[in-house]
Protein backbone atom coordinates (compact mmCIF):
# COMPACT_ATOMS: atom_id res chain seq x y z
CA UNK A 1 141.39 114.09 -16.80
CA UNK A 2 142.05 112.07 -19.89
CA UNK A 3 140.15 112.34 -23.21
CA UNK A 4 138.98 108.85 -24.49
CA UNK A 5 137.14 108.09 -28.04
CA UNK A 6 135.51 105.01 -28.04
CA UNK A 7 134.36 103.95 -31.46
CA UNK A 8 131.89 100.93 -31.10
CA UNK A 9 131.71 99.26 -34.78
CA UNK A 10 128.60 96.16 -34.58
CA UNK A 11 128.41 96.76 -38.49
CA UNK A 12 132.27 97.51 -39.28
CA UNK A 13 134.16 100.45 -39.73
CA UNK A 14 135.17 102.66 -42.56
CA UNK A 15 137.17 106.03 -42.84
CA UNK A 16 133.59 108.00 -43.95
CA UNK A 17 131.70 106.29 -40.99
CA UNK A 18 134.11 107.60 -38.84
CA UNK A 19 134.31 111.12 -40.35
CA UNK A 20 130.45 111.10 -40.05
CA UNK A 21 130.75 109.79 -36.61
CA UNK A 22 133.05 112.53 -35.36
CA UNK A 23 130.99 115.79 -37.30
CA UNK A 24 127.84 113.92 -35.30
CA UNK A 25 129.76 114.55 -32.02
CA UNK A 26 130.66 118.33 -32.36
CA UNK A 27 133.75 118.38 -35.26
CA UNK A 28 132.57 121.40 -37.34
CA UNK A 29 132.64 120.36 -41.04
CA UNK A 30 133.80 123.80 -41.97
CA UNK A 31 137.16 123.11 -39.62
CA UNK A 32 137.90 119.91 -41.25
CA UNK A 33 137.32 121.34 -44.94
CA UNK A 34 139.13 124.30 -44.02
CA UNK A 35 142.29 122.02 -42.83
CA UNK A 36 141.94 119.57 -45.77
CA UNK A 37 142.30 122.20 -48.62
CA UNK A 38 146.05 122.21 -46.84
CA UNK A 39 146.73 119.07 -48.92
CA UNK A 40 146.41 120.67 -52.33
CA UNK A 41 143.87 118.22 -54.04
CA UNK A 42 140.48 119.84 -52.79
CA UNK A 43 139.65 120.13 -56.41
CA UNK A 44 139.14 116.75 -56.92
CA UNK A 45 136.29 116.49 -54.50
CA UNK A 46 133.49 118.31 -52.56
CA UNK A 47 132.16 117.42 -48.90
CA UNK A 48 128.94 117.18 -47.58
CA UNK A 49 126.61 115.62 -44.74
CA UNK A 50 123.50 114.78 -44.12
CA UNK A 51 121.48 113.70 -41.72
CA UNK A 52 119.84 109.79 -42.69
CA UNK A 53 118.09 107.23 -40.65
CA UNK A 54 119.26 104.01 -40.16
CA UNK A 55 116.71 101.80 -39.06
CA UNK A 56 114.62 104.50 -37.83
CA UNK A 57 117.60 105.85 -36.00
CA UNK A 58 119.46 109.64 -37.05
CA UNK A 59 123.03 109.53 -37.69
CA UNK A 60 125.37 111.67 -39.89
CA UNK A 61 126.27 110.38 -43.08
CA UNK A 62 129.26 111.89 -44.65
CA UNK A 63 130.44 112.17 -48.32
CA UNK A 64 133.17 112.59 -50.32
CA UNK A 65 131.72 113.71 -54.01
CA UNK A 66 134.90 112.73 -56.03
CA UNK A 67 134.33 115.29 -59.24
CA UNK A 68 136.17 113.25 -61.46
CA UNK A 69 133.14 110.53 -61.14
CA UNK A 70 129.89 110.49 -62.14
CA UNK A 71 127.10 109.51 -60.03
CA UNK A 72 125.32 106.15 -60.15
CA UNK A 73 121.84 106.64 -61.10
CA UNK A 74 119.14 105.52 -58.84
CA UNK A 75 117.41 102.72 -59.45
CA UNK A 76 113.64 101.75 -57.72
CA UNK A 77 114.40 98.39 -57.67
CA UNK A 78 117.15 98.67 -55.36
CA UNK A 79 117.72 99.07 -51.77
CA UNK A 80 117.72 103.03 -51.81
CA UNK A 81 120.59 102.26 -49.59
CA UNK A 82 122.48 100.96 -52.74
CA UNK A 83 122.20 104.65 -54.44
CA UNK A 84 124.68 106.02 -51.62
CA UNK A 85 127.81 105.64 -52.18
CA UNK A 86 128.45 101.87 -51.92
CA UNK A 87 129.64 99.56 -49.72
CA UNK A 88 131.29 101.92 -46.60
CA UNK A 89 134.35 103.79 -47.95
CA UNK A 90 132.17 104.74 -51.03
CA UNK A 91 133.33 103.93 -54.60
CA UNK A 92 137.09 103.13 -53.79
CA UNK A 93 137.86 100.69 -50.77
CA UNK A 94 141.84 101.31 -51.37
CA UNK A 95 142.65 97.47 -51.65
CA UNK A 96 146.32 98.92 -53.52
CA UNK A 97 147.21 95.45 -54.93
CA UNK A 98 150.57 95.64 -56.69
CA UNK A 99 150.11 96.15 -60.29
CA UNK A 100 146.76 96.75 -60.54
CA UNK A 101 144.35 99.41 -59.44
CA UNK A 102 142.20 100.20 -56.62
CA UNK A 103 139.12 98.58 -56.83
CA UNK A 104 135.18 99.60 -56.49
CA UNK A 105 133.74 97.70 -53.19
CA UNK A 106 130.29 98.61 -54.41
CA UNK A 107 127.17 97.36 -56.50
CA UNK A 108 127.90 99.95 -58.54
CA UNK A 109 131.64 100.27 -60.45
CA UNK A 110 132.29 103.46 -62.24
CA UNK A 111 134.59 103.02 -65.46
CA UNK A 112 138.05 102.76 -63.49
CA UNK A 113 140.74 104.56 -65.35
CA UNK A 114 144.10 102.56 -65.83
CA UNK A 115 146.26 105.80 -65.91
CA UNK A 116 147.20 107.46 -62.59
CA UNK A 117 148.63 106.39 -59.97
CA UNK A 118 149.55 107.95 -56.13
CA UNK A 119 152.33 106.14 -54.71
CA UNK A 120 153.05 106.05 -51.09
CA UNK A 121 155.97 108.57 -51.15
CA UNK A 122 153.48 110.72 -53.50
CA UNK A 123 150.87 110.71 -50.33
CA UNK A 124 153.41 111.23 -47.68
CA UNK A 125 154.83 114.27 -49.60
CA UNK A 126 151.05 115.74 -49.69
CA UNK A 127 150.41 114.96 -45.85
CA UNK A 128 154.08 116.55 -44.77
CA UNK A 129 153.67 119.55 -47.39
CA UNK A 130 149.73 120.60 -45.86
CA UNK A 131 151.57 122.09 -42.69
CA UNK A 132 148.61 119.77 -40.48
CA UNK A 133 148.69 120.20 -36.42
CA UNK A 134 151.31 117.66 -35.52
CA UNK A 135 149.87 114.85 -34.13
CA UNK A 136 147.15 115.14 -37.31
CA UNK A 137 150.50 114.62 -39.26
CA UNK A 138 151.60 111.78 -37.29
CA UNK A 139 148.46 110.01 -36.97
CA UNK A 140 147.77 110.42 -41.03
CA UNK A 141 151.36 109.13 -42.03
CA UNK A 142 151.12 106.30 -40.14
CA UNK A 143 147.86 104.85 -41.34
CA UNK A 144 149.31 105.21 -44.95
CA UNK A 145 152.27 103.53 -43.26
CA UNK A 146 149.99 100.29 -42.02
CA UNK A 147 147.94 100.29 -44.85
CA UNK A 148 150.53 100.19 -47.21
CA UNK A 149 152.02 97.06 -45.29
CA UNK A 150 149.47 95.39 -45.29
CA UNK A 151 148.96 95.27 -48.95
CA UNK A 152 152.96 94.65 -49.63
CA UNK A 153 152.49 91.65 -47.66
CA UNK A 154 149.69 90.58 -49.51
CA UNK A 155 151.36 90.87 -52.46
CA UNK A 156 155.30 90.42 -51.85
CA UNK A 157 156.09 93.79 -52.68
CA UNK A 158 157.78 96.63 -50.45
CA UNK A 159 155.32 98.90 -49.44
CA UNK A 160 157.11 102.06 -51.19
CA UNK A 161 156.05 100.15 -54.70
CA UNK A 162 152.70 99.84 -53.40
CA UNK A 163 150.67 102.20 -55.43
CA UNK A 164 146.50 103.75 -54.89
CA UNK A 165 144.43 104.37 -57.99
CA UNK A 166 144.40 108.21 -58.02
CA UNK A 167 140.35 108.53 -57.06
CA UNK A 168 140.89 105.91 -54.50
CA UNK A 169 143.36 107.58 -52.90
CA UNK A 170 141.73 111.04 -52.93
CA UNK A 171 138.93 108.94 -50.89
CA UNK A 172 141.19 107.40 -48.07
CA UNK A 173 143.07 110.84 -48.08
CA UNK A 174 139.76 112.40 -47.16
CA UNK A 175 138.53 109.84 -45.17
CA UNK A 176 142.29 108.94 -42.79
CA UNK A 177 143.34 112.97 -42.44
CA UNK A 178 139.79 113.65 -41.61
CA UNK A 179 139.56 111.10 -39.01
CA UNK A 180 142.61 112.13 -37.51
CA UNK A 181 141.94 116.05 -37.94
CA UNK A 182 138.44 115.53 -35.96
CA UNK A 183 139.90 113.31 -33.16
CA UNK A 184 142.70 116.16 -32.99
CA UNK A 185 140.10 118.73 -32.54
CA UNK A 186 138.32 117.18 -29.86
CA UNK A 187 141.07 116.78 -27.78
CA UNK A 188 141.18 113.08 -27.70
CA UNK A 189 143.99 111.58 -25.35
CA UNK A 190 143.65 107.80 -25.90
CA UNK A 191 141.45 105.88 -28.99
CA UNK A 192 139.82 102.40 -27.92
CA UNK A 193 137.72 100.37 -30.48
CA UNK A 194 135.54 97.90 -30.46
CA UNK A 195 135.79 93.93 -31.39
CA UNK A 196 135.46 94.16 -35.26
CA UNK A 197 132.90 91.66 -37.31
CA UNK A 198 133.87 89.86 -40.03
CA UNK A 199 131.36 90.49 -42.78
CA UNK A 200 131.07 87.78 -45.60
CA UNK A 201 130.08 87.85 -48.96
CA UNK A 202 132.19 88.55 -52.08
CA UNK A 203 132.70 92.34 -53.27
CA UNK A 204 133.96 93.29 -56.70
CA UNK A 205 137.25 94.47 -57.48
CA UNK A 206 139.16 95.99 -60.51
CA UNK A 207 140.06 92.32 -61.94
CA UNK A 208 137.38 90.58 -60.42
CA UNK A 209 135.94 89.59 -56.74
CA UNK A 210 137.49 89.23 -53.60
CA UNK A 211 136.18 87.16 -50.59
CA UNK A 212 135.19 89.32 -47.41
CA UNK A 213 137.32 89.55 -45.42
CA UNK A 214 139.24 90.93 -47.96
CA UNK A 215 143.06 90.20 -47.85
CA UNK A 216 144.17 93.52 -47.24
CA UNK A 217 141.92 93.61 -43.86
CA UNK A 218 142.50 90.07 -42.66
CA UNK A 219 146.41 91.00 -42.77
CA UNK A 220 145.57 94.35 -40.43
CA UNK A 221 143.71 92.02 -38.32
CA UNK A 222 146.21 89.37 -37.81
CA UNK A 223 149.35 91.81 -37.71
CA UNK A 224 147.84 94.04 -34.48
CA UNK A 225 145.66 90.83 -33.19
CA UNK A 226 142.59 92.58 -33.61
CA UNK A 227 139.76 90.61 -32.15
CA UNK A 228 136.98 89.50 -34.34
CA UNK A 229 133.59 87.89 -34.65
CA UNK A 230 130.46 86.98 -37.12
CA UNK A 231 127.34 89.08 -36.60
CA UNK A 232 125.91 87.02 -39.14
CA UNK A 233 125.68 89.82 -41.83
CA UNK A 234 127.24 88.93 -45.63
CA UNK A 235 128.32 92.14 -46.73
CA UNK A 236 131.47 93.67 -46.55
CA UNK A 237 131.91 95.09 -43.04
CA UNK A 238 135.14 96.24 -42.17
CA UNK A 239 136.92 98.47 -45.16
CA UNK A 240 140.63 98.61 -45.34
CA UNK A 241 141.07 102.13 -44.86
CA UNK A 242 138.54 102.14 -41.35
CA UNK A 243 140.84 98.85 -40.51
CA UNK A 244 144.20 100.93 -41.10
CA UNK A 245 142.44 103.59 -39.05
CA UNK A 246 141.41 101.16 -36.02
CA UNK A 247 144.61 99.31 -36.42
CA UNK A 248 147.24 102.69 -36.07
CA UNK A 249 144.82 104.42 -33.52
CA UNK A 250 143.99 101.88 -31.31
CA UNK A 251 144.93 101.63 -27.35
CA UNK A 252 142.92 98.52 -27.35
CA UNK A 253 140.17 96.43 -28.71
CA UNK A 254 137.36 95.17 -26.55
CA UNK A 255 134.84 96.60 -23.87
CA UNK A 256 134.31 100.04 -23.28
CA UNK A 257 136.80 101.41 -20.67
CA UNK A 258 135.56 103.29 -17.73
CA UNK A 259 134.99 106.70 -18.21
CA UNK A 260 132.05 109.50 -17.83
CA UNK A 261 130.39 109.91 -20.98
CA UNK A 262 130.38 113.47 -22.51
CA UNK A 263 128.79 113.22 -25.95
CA UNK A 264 128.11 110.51 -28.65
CA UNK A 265 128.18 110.59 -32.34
CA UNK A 266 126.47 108.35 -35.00
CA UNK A 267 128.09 108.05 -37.84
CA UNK A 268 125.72 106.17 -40.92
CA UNK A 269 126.99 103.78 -43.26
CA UNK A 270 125.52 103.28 -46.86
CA UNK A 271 123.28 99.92 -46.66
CA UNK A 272 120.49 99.19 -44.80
CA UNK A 273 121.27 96.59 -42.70
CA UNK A 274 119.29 93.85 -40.17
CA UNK A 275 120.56 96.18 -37.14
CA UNK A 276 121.19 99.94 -37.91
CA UNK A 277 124.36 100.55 -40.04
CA UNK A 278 125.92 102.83 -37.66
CA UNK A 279 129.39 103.49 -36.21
CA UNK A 280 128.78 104.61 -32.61
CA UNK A 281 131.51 107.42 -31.05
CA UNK A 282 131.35 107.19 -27.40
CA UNK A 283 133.26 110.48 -25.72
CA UNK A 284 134.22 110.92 -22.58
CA UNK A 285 136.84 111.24 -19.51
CA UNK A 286 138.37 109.27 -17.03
CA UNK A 287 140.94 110.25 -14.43
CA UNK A 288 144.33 110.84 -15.14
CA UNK A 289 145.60 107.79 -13.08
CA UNK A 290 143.51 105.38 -14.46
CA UNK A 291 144.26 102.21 -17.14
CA UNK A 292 141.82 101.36 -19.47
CA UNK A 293 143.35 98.28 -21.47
CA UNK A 294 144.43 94.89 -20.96
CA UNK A 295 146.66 95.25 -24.13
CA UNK A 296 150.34 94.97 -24.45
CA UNK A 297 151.87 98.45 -24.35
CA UNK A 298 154.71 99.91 -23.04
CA UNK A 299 154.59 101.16 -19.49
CA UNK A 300 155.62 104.51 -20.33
CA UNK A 301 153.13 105.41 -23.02
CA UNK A 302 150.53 107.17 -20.40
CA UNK A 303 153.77 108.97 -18.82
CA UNK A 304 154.97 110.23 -22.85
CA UNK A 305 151.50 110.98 -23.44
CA UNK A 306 150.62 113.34 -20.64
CA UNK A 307 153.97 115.29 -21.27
CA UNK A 308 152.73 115.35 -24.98
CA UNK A 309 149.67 116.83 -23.92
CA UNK A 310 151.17 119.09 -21.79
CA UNK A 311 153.98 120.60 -24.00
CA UNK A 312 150.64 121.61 -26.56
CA UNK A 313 149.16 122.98 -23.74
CA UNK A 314 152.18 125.13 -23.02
CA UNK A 315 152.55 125.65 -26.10
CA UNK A 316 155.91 124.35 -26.76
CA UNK A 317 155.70 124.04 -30.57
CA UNK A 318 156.41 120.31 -30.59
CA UNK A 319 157.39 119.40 -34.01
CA UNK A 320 155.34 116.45 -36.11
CA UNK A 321 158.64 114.57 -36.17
CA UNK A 322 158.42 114.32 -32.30
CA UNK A 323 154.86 113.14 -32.88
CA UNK A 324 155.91 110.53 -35.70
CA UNK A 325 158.85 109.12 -32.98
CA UNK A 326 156.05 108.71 -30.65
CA UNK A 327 153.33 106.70 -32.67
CA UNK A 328 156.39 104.41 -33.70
CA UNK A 329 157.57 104.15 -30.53
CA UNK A 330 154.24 103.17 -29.40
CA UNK A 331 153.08 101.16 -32.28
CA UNK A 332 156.82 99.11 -31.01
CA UNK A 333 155.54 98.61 -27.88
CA UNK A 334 152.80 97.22 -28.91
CA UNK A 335 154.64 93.88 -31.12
CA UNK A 336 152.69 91.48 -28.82
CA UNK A 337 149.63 92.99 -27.31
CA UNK A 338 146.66 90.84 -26.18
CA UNK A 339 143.50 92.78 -27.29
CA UNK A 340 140.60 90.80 -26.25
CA UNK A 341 140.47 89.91 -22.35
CA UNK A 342 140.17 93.60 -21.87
CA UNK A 343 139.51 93.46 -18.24
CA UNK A 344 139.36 97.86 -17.39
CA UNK A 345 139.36 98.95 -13.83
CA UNK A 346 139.97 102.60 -13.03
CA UNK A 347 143.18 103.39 -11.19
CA UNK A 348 142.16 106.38 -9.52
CA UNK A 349 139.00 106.60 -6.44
CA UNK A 350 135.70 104.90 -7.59
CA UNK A 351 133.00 103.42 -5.87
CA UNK A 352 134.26 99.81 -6.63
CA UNK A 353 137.51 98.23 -5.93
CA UNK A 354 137.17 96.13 -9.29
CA UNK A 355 135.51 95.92 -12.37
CA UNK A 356 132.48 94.07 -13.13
CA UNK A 357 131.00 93.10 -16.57
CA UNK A 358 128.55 90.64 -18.27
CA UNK A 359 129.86 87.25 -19.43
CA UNK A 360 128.36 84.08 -21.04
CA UNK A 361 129.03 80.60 -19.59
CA UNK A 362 128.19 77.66 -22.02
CA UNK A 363 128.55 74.10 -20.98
CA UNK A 364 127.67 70.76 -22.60
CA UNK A 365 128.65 66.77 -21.35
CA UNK A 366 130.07 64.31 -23.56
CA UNK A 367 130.82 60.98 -23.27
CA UNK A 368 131.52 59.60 -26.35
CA UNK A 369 133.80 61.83 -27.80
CA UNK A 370 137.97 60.79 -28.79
CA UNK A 371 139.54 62.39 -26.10
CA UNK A 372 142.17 63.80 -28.55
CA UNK A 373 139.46 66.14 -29.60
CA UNK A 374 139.43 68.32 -26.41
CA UNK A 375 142.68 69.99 -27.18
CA UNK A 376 141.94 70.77 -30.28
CA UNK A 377 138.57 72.20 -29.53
CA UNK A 378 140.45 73.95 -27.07
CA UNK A 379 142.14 76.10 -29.57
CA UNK A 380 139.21 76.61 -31.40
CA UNK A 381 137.78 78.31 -28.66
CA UNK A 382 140.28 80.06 -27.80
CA UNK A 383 141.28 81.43 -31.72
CA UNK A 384 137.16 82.45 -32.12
CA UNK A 385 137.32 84.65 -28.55
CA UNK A 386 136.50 82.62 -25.58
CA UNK A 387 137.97 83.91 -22.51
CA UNK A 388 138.65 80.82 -20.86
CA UNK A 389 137.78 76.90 -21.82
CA UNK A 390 138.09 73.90 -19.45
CA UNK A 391 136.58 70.86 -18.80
CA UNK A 392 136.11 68.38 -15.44
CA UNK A 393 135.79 64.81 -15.45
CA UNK A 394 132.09 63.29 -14.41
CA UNK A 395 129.88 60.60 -14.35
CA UNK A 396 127.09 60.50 -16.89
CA UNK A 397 123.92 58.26 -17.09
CA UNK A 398 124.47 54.52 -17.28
CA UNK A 399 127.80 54.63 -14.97
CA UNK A 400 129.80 56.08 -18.56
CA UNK A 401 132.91 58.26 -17.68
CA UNK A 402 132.60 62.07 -19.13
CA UNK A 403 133.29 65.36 -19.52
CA UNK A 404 132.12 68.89 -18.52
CA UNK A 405 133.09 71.51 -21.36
CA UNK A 406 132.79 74.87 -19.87
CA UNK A 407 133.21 78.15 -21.96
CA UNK A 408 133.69 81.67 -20.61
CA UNK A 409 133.02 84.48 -23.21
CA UNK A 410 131.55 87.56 -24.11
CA UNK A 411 128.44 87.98 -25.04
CA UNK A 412 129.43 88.91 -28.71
CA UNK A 413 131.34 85.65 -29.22
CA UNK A 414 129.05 82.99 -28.07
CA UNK A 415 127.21 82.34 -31.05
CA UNK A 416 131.07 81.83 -32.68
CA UNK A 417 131.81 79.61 -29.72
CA UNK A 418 129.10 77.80 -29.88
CA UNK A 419 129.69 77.02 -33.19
CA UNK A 420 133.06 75.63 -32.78
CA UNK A 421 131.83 73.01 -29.97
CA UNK A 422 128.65 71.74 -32.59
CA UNK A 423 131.48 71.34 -35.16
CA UNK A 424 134.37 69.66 -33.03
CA UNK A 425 132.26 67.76 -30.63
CA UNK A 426 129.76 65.04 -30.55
CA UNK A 427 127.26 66.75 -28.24
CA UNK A 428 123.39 67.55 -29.29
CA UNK A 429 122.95 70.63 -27.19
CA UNK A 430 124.92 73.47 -25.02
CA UNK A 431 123.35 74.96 -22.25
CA UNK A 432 124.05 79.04 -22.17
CA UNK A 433 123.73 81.19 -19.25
CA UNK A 434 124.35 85.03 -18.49
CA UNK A 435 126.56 85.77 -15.21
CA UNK A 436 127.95 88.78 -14.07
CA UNK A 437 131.76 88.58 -12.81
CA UNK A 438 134.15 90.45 -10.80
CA UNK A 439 137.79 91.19 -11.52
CA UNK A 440 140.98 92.87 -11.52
CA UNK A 441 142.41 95.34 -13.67
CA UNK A 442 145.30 93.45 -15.25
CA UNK A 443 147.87 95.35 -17.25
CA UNK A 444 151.22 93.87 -19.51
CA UNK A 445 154.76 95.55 -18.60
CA UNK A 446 157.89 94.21 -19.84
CA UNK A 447 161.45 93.26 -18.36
CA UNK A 448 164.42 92.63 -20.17
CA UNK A 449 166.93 89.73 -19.12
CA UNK A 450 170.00 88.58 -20.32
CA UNK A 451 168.15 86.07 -21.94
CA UNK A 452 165.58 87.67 -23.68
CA UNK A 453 162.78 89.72 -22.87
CA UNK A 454 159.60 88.75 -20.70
CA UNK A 455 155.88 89.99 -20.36
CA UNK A 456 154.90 90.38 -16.64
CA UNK A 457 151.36 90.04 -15.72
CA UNK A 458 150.43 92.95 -13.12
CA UNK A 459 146.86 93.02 -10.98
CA UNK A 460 145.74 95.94 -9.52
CA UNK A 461 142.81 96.27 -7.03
CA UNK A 462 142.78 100.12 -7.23
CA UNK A 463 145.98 101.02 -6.91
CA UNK A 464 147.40 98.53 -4.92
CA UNK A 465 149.34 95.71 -6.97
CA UNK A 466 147.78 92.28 -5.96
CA UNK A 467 149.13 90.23 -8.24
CA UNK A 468 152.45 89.74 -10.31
CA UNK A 469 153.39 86.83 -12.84
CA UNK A 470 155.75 86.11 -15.52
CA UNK A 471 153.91 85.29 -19.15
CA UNK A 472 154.54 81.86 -19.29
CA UNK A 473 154.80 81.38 -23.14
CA UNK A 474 157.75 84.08 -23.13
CA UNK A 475 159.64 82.09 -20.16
CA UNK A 476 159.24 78.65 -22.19
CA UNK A 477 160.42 80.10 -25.34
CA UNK A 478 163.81 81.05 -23.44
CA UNK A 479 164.01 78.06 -21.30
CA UNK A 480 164.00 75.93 -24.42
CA UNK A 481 166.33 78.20 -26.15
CA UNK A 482 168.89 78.69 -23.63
CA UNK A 483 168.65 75.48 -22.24
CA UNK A 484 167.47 76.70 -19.23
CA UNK A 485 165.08 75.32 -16.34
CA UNK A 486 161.12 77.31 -16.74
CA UNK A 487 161.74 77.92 -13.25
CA UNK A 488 164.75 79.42 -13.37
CA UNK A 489 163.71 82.31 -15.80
CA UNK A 490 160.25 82.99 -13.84
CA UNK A 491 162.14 83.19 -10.99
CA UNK A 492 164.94 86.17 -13.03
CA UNK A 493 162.12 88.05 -14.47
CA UNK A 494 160.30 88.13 -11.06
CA UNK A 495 163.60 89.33 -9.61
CA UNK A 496 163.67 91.98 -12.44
CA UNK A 497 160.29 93.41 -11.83
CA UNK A 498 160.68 93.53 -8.12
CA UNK A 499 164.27 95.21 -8.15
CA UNK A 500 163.11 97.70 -10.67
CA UNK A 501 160.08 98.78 -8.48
């Protein structure tokens, strides 16, 4: 059986949500304050939990009292949320932006001091010298790794000159080797989030206010094609650090995968919130044969996992360099991964061939709309989540020529869908409608030609392939580059597939 985390996020993520989460589910706080004093800096801070209520629902809330700061005082005439530590990843939301400091995400800014610094190689040299289980090692570096990136590319720097105000860093320290340390201790085999909402909203920073998404985030979203929506809620959702998390961890982004659910853990943010501010940890098992994901990955990732797994079981001593091969290996295999028509369908015996889930069809007619519209609303719908868009020609009232616009999505994306078709189209209404659908698990593998390499669609119906075809983006990209027929390299990387089988 494999170990699966699921970490649903409807109001964001962030590295103490996650920590809260995971203590919530059965992680002993003592363990992962006993494995953090490893990293040498444990008197900088103090941890503690406690149990809150979130819109009259009990979750853990975790926190990381830095003892450099002082605490905000409470004030009656704010949310009582507010007097938390704000925002998610409490006072320091590790935006690392060049030549300035870290940067308060909160109501509330303590005085931020403009003298110490933690560069990257500073934390890696903490996280390799705190002799961590190996994958906890692995896992940690390569957060730092992502999150660092992401901020370099914000700001045109390499990511070794990227630097973390020294609190801030103390906090996503806590918060990423925690995270990793409890999914470690539970045993967890494969990591699956949820889509991620976008917030909105301003939050202040060291040298002023950022727009939410802030820029650090939006880059982790578009570098790993994370899959986002609006849940209507202007605050600042989805922290850099929970993002980096999500981003580094992640198998896939979507729906729940199949498994049988062993224990859950709540994990509270800070604010109260229209809908309960919690991070929801779904854990549970599936069987050892089955897929999960729809997402890009390379087809021998389950196979270097289980003989991962195994080897610690054996107790083979497998080094944290093996482990830090591995994540980049995987992270590799994951350069163009699809993360939102997750379409999971166990593998192994179940009562159902295929997989069934919950859609939302939408459909509106228009007739007097430029017909140079519809491809552009096309790729509206598309870039905001919809599963599928098309449209067929009818006949409308007074004998006038139109169209049907039909959109498939999920249910957490219509309300963005249906905002792109009132803004790009000249209809007055959209008809919605819940249907339940069948359908096949669908996984990405790879071959390589001697042109370049494709993605090969492959449906299963248990575990009996059904279905096999060549991406047709990657063919068209080396037809036009080798000046090559489209048919001629579907037909090679068919060949490929079916000789390598």
């Amino acid at each position: 059986m494999n170990k699966i985390a699921y970490f649903e996020c409807p109001t964001g993520i962030a590295g103490d949500m996650c920590i809260g989460a995971l203590i919530h589910a059965g992680v002993p706080l003592e363990y992962l304050i006993e494995k953090l004093n490893l990293l040498g800096i444990s008197a900088d801070y103090q941890l503690r939990t406690e149990l809150v209520h979130r819109n009259t629902q009990q979750a853990t809330k975790f926190y990381v009292d830095l003892v450099a700061e002082s605490a905000p005082k409470p004030d009656p005439a704010i949310d009582p949320s507010e007097t938390e530590s704000p925002t998610f990843d409490r006072r320091h939301h590790q935006h690392h932006h060049g030549d300035e400091h870290s940067h308060s995400h909160g109501e509330v800014d303590p005085e931020i001091s403009h003298t110490h610094h933690r560069h990257l190689p500073k934390i890696e040299q903490i996280i390799l010298s705190a002799n961590l289980p190996p994958r906890v090692e692995a896992w940690s570096l390569e957060v730092f790794r992502k999150l660092a990136e992401a901020e370099a590319a914000v700001h045109g720097i390499p990511p070794n000159q990227v630097h973390f105000h020294e609190v801030g860093a103390t906090d996503a320290i806590v918060d990423i080797v925690g995270t990793c340390l409890g999914l470690d201790w539970l045993d967890i085999d494969e990591v699956y989030f949820s889509a991620m909402p976008t917030g909105g909203g301003t939050v202040k920073a060291a040298h002023g206010r950022l727009v939410v998404p802030t820029p650090a985030v939006m880059r982790l979203w578009e570098m790993h094609r994370v899959p986002i929506y609006s849940n209507g809620i202007d605050r600042e959702l989805c922290t850099p650090t929970g993002t980096a998390i999500a981003c580094t961890l992640a198998e896939g982004f979507g729906p729940p995968p199949p498994m049988q659910i062993q224990a859950i853990g709540l994990g509270a943010g800070s604010r109260l919130l229209e809908i309960p501010n919690i991070l929801r940890l779904w854990i549970g098992e599936k069987e050892e044969g089955s897929s999960a994901t729809d997402c890009v990955t390379d087809v021998t990732d389950g196979r270097k996992r289980k003989e991962g797994k195994r080897k610690r079981e054996e107790g083979s001593g497998s080094s944290a360099t093996d482990c830090v091969t591995d994540v980049r290996k995987r992270e590799e295999g994951r350069g163009k991964r699809e993360v939102f028509n997750q379409f999971p369908m166990p593998d192994a015996p179940c009562p159902m061939p295929n997989s069934q889930e919950t859609i939302v069809v939408l459909e509106t007619q228009i007739d007097d709309l430029n017909p140079q519209a519809i491809g552009y609303v096309f790729d509206a719908l598309l870039a905001v989540g919809a599963l599928d868009v098309f449209t067929q020609p009818i006949v409308m009232k007074k004998s006038r020529l139109g169209v049907l616009l039909t959109v498939i999505c999920h249910p957490e994306t219509h309300d963005a869908c249906e905002a792109v078709i009132f803004c790009e189209t000249t209809t007055l209404g959209i008809r919605r409608s819940t249907e339940h659908r069948t359908i096949l698990h669908r996984e990405i593998q790879k071959v390589l030609t001697k042109y370049g390499e494709v993605q090969i669609k492959v449906a299963r119906t248990g575990q009996i392939i059904t279905n096999v075809q060549p991406e047709y983006e990657d063919c068209a990209e080396i037809a036009r580059l080798h000046n090559l027929s489209w048919r001629e390299v579907h037909r090679l990387a068919l060949q490929i597939w079916y000789d390598r089988k």
